[in-house]
N, C-alpha and C. Protein backbone atom coordinates (compact mmCIF):
# COMPACT_ATOMS: atom_id res chain seq x y z
N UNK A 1 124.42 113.59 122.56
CA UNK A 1 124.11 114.19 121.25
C UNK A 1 123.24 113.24 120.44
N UNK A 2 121.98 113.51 120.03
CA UNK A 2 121.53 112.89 118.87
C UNK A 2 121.38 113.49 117.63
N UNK A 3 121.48 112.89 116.76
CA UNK A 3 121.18 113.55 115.29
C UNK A 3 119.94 112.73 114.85
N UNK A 4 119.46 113.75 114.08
CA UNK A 4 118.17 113.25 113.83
C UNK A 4 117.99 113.66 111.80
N UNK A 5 117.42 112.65 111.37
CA UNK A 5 117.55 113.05 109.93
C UNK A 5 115.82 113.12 109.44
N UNK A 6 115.91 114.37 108.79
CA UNK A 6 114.73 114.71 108.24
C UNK A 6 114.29 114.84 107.18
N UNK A 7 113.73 114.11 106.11
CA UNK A 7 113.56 113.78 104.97
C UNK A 7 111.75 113.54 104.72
N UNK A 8 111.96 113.71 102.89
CA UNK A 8 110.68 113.27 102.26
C UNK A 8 110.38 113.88 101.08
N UNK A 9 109.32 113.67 100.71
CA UNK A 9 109.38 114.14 99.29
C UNK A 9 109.23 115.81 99.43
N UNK A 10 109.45 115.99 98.35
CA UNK A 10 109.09 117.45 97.72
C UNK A 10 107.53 117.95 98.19
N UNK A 11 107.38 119.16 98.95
CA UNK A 11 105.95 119.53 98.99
C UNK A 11 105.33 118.70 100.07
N UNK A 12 106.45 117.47 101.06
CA UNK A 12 105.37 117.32 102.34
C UNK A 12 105.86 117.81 103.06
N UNK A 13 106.40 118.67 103.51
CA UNK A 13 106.38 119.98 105.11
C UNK A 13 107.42 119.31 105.79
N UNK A 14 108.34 119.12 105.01
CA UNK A 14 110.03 118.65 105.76
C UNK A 14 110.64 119.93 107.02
N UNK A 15 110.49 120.83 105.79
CA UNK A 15 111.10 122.12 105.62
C UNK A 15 110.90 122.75 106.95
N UNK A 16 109.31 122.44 107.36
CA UNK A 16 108.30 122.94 108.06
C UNK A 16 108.71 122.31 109.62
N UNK A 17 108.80 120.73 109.96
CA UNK A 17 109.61 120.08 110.56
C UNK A 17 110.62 120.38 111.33
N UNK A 18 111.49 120.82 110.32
CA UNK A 18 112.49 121.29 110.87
C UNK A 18 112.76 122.59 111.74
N UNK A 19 112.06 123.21 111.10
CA UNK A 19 111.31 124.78 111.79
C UNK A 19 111.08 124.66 113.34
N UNK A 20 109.86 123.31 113.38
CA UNK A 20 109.63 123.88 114.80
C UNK A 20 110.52 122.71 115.54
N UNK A 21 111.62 121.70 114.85
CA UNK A 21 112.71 121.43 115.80
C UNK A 21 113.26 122.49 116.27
N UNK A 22 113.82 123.47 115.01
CA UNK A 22 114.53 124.23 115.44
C UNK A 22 113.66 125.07 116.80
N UNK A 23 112.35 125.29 116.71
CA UNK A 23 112.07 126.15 117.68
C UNK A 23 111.98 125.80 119.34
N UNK A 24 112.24 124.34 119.32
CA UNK A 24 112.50 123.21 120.28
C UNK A 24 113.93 123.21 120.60
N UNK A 25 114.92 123.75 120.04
CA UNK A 25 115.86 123.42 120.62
C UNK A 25 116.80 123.03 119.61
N UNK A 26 116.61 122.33 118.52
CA UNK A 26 117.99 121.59 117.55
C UNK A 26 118.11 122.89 116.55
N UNK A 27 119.60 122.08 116.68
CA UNK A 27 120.53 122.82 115.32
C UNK A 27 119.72 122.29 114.43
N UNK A 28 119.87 123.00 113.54
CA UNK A 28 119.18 122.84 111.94
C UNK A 28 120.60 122.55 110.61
N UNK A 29 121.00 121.40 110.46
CA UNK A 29 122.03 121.56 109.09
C UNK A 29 121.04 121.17 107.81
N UNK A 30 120.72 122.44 107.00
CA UNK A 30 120.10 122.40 105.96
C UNK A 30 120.50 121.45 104.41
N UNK A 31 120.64 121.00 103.73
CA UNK A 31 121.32 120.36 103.23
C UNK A 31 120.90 121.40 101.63
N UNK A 32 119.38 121.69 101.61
CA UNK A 32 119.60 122.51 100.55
C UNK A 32 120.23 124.37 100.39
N UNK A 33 120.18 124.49 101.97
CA UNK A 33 121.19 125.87 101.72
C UNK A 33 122.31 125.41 101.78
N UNK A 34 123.19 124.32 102.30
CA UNK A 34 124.58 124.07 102.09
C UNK A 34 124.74 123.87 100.11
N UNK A 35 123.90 123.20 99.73
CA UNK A 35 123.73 122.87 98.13
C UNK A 35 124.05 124.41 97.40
N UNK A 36 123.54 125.36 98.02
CA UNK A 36 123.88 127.01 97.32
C UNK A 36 124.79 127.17 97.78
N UNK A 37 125.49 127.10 98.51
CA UNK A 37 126.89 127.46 99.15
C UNK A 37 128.10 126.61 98.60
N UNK A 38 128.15 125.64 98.44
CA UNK A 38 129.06 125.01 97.88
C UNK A 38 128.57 125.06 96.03
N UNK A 39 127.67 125.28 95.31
CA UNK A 39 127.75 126.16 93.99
C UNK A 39 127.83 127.18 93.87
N UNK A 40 128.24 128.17 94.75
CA UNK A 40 128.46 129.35 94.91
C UNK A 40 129.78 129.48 93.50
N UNK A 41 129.52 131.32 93.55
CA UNK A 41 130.55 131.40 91.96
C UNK A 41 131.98 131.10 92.49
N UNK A 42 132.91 130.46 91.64
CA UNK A 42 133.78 130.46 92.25
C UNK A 42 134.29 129.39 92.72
N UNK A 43 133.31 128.18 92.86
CA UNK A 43 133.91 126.71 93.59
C UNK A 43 133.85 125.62 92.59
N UNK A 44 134.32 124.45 93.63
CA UNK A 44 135.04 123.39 93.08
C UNK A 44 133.70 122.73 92.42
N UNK A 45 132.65 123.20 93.19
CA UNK A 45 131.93 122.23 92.40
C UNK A 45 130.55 123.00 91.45
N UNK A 46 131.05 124.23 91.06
CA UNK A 46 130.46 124.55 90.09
C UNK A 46 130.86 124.54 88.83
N UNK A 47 132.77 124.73 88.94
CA UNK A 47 133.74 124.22 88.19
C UNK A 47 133.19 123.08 87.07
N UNK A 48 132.46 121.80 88.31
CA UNK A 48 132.38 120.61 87.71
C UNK A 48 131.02 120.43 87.16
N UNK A 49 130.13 121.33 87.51
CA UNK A 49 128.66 121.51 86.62
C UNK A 49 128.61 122.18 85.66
N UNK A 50 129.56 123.29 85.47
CA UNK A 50 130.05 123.54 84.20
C UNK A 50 130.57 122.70 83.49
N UNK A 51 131.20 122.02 83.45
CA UNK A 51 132.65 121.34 82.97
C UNK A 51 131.65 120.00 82.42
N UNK A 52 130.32 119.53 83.31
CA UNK A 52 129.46 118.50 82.69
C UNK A 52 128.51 119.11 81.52
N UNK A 53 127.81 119.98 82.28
CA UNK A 53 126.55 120.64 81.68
C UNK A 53 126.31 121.80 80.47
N UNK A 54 127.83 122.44 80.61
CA UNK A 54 127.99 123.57 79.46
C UNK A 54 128.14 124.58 80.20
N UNK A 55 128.62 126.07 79.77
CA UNK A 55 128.33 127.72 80.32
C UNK A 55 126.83 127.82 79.87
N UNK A 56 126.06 127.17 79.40
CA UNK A 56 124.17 127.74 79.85
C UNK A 56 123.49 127.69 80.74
N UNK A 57 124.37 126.97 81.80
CA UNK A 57 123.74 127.07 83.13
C UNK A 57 124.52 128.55 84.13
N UNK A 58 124.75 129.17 83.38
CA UNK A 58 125.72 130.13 84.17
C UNK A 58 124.95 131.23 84.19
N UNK A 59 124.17 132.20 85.00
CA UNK A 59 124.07 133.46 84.52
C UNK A 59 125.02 134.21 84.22
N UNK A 60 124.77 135.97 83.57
CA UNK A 60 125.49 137.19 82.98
C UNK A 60 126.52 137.01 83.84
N UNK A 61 126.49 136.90 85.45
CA UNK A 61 127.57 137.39 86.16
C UNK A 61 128.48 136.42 86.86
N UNK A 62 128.31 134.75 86.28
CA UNK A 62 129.07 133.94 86.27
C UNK A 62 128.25 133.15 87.49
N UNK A 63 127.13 133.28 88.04
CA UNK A 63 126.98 132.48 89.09
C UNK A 63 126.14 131.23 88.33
N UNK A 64 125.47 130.48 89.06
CA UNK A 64 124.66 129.55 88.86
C UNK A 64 123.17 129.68 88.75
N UNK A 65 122.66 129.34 87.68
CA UNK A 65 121.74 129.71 86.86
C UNK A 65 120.59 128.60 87.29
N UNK A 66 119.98 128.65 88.83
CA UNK A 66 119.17 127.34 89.20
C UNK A 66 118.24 127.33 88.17
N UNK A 67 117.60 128.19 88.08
CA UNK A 67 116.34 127.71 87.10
C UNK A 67 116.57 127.16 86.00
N UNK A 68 117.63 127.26 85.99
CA UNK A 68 117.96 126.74 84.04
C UNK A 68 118.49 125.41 84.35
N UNK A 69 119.38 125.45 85.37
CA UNK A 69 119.75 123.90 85.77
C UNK A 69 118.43 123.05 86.01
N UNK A 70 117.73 123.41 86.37
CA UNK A 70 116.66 122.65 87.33
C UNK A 70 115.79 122.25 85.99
N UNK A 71 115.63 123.03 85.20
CA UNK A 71 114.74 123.00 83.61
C UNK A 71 115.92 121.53 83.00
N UNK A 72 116.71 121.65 83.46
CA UNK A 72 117.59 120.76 82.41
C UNK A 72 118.04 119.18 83.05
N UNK A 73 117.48 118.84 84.03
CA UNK A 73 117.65 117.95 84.93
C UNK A 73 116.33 117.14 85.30
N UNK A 74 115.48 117.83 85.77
CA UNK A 74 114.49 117.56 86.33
C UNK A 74 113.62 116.35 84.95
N UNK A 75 113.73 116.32 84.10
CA UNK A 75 113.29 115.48 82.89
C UNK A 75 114.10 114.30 82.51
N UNK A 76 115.36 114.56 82.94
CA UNK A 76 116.42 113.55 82.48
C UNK A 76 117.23 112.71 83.98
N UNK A 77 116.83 111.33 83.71
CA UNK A 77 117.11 110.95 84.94
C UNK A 77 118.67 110.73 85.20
N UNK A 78 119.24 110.76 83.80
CA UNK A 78 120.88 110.73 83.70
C UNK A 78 121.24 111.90 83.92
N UNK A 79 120.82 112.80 83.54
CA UNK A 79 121.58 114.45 84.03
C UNK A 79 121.04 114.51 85.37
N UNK A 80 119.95 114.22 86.00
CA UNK A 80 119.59 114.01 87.45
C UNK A 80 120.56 113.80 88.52
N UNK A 81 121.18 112.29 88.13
CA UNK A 81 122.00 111.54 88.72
C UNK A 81 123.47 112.25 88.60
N UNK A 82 123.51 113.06 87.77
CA UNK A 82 125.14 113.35 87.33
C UNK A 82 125.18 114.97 88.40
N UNK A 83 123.47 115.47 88.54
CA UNK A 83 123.91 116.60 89.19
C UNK A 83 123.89 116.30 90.99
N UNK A 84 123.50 115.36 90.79
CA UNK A 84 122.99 114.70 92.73
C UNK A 84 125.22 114.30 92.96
N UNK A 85 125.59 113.46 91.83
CA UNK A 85 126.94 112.86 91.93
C UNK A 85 127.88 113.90 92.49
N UNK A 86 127.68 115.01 91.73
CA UNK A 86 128.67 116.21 91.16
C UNK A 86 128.35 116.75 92.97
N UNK A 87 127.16 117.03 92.87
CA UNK A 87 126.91 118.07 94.16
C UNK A 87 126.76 117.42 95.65
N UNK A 88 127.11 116.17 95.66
CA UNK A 88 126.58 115.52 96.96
C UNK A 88 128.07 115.53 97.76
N UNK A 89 128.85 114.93 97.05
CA UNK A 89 129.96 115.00 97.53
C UNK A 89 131.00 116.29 98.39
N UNK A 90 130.60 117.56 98.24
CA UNK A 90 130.72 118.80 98.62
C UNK A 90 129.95 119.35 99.89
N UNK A 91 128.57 118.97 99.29
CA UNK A 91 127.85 118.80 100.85
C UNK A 91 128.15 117.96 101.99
N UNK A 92 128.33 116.56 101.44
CA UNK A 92 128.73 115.81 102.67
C UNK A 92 129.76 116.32 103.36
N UNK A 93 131.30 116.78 102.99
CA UNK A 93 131.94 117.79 103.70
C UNK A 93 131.45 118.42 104.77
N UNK A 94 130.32 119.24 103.75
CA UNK A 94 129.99 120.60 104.58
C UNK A 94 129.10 119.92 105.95
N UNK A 95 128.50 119.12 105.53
CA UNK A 95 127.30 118.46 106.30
C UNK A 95 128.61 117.60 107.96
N UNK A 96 129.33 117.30 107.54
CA UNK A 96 130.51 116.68 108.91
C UNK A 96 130.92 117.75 109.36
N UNK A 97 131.44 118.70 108.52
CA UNK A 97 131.98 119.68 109.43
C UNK A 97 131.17 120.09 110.06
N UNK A 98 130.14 120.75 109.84
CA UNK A 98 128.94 121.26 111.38
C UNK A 98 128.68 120.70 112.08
N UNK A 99 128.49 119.30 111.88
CA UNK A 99 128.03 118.27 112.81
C UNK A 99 129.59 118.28 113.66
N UNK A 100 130.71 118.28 112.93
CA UNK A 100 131.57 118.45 114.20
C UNK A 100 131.84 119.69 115.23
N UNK A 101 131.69 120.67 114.35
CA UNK A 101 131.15 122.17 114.93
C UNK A 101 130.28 122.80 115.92
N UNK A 102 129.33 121.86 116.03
CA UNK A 102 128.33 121.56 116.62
C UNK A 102 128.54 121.17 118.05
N UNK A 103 129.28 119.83 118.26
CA UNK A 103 129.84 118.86 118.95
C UNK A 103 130.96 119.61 119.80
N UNK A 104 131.70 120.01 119.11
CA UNK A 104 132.38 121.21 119.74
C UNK A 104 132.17 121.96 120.22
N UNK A 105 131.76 122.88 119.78
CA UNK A 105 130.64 123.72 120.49
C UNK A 105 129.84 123.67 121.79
N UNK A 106 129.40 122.50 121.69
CA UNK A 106 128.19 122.21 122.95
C UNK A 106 126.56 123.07 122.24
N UNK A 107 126.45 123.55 120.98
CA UNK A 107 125.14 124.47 120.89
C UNK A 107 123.41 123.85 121.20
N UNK A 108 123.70 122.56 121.25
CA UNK A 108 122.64 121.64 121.04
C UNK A 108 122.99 120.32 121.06
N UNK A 109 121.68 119.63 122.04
CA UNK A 109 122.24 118.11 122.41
C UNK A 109 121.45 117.51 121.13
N UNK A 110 120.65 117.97 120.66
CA UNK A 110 119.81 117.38 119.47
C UNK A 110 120.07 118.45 117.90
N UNK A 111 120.62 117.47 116.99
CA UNK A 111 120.85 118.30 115.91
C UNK A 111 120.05 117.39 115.03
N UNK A 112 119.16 118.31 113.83
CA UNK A 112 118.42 117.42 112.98
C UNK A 112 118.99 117.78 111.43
N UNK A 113 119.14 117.16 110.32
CA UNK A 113 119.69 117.38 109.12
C UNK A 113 118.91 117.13 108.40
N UNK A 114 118.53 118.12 107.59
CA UNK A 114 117.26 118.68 106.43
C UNK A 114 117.50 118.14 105.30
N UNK A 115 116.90 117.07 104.49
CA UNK A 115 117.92 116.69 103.73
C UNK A 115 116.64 116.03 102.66
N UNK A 116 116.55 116.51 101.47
CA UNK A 116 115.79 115.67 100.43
C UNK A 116 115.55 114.33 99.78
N UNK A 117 117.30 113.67 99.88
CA UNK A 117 117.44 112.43 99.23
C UNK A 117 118.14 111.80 100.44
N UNK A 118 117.23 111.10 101.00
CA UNK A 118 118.21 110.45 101.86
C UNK A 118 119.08 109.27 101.49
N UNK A 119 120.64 109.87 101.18
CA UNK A 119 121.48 109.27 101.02
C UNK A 119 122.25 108.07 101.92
N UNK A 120 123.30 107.66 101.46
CA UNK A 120 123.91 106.41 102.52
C UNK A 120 125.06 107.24 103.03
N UNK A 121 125.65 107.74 102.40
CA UNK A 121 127.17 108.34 102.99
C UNK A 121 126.82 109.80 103.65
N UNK A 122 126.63 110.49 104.29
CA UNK A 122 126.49 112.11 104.57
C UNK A 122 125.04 112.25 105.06
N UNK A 123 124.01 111.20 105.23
CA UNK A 123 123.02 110.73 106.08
C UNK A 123 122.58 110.10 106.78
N UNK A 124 122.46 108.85 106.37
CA UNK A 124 121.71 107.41 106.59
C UNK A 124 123.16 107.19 107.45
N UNK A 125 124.77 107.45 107.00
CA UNK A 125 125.81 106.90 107.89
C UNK A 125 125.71 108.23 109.42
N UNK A 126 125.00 109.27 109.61
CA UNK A 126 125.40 109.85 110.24
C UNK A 126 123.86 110.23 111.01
N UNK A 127 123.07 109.51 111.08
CA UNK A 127 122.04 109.77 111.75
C UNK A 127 121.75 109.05 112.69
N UNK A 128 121.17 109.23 113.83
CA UNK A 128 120.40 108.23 114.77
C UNK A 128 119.05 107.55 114.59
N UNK A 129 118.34 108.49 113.86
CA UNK A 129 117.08 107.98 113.13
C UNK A 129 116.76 108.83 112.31
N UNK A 130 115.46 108.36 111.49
CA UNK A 130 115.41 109.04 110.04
C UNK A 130 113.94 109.24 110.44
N UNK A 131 112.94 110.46 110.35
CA UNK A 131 111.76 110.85 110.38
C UNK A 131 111.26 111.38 109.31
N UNK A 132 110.51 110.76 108.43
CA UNK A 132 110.08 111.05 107.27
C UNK A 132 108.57 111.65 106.93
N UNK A 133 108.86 113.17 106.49
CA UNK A 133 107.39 113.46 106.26
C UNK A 133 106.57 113.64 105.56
N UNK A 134 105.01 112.85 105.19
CA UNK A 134 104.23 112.20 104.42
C UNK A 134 103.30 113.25 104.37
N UNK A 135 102.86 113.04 102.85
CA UNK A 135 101.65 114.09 102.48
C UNK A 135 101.14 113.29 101.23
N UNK A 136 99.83 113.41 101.17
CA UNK A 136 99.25 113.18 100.10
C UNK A 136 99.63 113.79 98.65
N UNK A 137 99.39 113.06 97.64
CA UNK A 137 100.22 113.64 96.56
C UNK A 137 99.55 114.85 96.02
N UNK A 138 98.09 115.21 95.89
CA UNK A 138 97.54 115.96 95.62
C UNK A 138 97.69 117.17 96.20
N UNK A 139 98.11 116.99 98.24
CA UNK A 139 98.03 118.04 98.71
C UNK A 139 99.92 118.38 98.45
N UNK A 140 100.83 117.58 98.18
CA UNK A 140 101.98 118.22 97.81
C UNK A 140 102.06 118.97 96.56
N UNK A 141 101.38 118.70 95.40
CA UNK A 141 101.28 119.27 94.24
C UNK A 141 100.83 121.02 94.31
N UNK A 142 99.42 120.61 95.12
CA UNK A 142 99.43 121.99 95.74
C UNK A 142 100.10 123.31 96.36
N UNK A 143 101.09 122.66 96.94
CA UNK A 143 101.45 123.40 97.64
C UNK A 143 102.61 123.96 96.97
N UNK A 144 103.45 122.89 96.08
CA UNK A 144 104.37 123.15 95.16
C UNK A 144 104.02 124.39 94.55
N UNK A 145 102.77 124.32 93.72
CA UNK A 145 102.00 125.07 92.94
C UNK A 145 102.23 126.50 93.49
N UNK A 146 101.66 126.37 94.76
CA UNK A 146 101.02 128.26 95.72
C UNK A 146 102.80 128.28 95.99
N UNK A 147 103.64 127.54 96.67
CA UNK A 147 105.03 128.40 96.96
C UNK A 147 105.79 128.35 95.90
N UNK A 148 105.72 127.97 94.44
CA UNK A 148 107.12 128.26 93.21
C UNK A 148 106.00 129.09 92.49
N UNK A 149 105.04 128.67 92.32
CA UNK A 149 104.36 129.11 90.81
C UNK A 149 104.49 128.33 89.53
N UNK A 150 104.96 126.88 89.53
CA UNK A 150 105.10 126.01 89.20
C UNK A 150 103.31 125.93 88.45
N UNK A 151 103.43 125.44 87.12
CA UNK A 151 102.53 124.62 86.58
C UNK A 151 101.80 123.43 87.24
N UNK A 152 100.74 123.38 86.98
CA UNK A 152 100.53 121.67 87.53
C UNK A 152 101.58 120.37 86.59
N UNK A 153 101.57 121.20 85.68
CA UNK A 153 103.06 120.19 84.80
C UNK A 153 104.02 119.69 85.48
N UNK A 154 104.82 121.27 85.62
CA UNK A 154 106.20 121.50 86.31
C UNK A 154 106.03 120.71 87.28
N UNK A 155 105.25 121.06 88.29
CA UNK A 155 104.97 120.62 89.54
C UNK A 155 105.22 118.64 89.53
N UNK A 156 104.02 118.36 88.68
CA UNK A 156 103.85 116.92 88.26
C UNK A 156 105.49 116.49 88.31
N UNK A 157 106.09 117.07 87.32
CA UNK A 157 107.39 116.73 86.92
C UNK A 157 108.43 116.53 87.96
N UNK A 158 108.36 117.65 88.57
CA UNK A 158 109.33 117.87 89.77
C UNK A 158 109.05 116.77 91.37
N UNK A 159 107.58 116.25 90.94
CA UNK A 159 107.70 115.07 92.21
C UNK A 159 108.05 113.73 91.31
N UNK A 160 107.16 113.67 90.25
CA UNK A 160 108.08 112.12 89.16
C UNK A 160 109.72 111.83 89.36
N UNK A 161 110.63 113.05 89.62
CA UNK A 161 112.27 112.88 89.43
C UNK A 161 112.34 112.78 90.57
N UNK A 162 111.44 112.38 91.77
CA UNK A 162 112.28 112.45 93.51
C UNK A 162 112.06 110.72 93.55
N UNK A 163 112.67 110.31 94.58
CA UNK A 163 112.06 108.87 94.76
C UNK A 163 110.25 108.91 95.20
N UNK A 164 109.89 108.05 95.58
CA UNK A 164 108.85 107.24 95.56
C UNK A 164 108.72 107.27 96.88
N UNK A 165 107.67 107.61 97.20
CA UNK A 165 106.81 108.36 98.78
C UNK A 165 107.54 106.38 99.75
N UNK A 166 106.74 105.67 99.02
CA UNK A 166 107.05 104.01 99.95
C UNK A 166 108.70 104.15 100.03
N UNK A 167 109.24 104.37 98.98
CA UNK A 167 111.01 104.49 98.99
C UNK A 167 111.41 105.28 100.58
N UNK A 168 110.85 106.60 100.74
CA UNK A 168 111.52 106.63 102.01
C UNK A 168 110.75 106.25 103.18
N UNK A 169 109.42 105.69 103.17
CA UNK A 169 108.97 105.13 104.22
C UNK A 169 109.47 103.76 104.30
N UNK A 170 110.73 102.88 103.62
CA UNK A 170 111.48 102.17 103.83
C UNK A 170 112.50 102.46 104.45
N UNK A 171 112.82 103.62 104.94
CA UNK A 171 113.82 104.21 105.60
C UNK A 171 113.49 104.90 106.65
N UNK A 172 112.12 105.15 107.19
CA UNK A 172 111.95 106.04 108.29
C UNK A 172 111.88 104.79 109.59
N UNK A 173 112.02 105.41 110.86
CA UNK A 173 111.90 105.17 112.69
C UNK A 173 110.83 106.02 112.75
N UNK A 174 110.29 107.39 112.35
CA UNK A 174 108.88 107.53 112.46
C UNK A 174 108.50 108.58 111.44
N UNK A 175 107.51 107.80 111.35
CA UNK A 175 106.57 108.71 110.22
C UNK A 175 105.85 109.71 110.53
N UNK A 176 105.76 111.06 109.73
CA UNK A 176 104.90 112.47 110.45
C UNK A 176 104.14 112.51 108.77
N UNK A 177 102.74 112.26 109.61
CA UNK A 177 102.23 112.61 108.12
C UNK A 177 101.67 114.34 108.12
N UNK A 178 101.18 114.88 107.05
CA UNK A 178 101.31 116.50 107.34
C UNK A 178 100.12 116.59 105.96
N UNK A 179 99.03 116.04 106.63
CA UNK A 179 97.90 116.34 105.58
C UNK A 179 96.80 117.75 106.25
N UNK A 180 97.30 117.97 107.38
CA UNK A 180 96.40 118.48 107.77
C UNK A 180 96.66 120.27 108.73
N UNK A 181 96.28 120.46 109.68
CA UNK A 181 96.45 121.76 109.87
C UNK A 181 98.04 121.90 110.33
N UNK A 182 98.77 123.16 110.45
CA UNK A 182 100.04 123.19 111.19
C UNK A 182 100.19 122.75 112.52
N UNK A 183 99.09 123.01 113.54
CA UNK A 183 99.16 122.48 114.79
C UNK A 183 99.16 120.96 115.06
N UNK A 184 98.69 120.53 113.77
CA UNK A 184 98.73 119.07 114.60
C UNK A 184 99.93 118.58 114.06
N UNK A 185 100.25 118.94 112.84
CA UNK A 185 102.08 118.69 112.74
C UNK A 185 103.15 119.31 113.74
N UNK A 186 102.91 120.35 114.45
CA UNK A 186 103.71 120.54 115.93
C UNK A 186 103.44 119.58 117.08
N UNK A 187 102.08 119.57 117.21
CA UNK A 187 102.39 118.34 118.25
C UNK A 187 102.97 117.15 117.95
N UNK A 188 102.42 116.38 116.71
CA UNK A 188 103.20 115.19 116.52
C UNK A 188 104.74 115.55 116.61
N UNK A 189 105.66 116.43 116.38
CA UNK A 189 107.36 116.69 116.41
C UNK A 189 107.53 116.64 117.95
N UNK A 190 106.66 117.91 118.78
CA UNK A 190 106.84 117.95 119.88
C UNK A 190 106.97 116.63 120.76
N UNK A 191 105.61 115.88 120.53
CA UNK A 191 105.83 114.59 121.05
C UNK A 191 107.39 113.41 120.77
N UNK A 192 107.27 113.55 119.34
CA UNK A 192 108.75 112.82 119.19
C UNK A 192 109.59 113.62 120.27
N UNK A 193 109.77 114.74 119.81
CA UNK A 193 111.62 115.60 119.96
C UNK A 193 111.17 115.15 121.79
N UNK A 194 109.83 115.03 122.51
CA UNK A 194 110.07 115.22 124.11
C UNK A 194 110.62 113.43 124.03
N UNK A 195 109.97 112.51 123.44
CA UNK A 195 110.88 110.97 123.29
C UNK A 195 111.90 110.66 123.26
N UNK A 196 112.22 111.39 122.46
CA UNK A 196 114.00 111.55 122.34
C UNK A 196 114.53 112.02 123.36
N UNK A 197 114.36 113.24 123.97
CA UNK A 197 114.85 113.55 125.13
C UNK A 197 114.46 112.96 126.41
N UNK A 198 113.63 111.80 126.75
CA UNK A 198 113.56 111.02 127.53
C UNK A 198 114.34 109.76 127.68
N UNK A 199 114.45 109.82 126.22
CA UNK A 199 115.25 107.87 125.51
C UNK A 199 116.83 108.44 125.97
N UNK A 200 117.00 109.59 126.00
CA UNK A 200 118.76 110.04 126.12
C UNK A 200 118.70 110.03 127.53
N UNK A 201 117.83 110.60 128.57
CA UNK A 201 117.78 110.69 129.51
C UNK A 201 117.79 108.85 130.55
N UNK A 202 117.55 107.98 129.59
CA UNK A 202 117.91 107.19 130.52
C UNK A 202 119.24 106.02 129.47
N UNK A 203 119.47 106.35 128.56
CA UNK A 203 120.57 105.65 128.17
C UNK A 203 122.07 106.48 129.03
């Protein structure tokens, strides 16, 4: 079994990464659809984003009100930190249990974990290597832009509150940069994910 952790900023083609692992063969544990699932209406840890943030992050029908959270965070690096605190801890759960699920299972000898902030506890402790993917800042802004509809503001804003592009290239085993067409970001994965399955093949 390897696990493989997939990270980077906002707007460089993580997302994308993971896609054509998955179409290679690995489980995919998403870390931002587990993030909607564990704020789902109803849980422990929306309980506690209420209980920090106020009922204005709530929509009419009691669920979680991302856009309004995200408006209310994304500027403040202390409410940042308090919603990463609140919500990380729930995921990491969720994030072991599949990985043991997984393991059990037999579904896949290679599982990769989708994950924005690469953390120490519920990542960095549970990975074999970390592949981080790089984009120019201009062409991430972009792209932010064409898939939310984000301002060049918003946009601006929403890569200022992530770490710092060098921050996780202090943490990657290999770098995929993704400035350029989709095909040549498949081969570069392909090439890794066939490495990996050679490096297992003789350990």
């Amino acid at each position: 079994m390897r696990i493989i952790g997939v990270t980077g900023a906002i707007g460089s083609g993580k997302s994308m990464v993971s896609k054509i692992l998955n179409d290679l063969g690995a489980v995919i544990i998403d870390a931002d659809i587990l993030s909607r699932a564990v704020t789902a209406r109803g849980s422990d840890a929306l309980d506690e984003l209420v209980s920090y943030f106020g009922e204005e992050i709530l929509m009419q029908n009691g669920e979680l009100d991302r856009k309004k959270l995200a408006e209310t965070v994304f500027n403040d690096k202390v409410r940042l930190h308090a919603l990463n605190a609140i919500t990380h801890k729930h995921i990491v759960k969720k994030i072991r249990s599949a990985i043991d699920n997984i393991k059990s299972t037999g579904k896949s000898e290679v599982i990769a974990i989708d994950a924005p902030i690469p953390v120490e506890n519920g990542f960095m402790d549970v990975v074999d290597e970390v592949w981080v993917v790089t984009a120019d800042r201009e062409i991430r802004r972009d792209r932010i832009i064409e898939r939310s509809g984000y301002t060049f503001e918003e946009a601006e804003s929403r890569m200022n509150s992530q770490m710092k592009e060098e921050e996780y290239l202090r943490l990657a085993d290999e770098v995929l940069e993704n400035n350029g067409e989709i095909e040549e970001l498949e081969k570069a994965v392909v090439r890794l994910f066939l490495q990996n399955i050679q490096q297992r093949k003789l350990q």
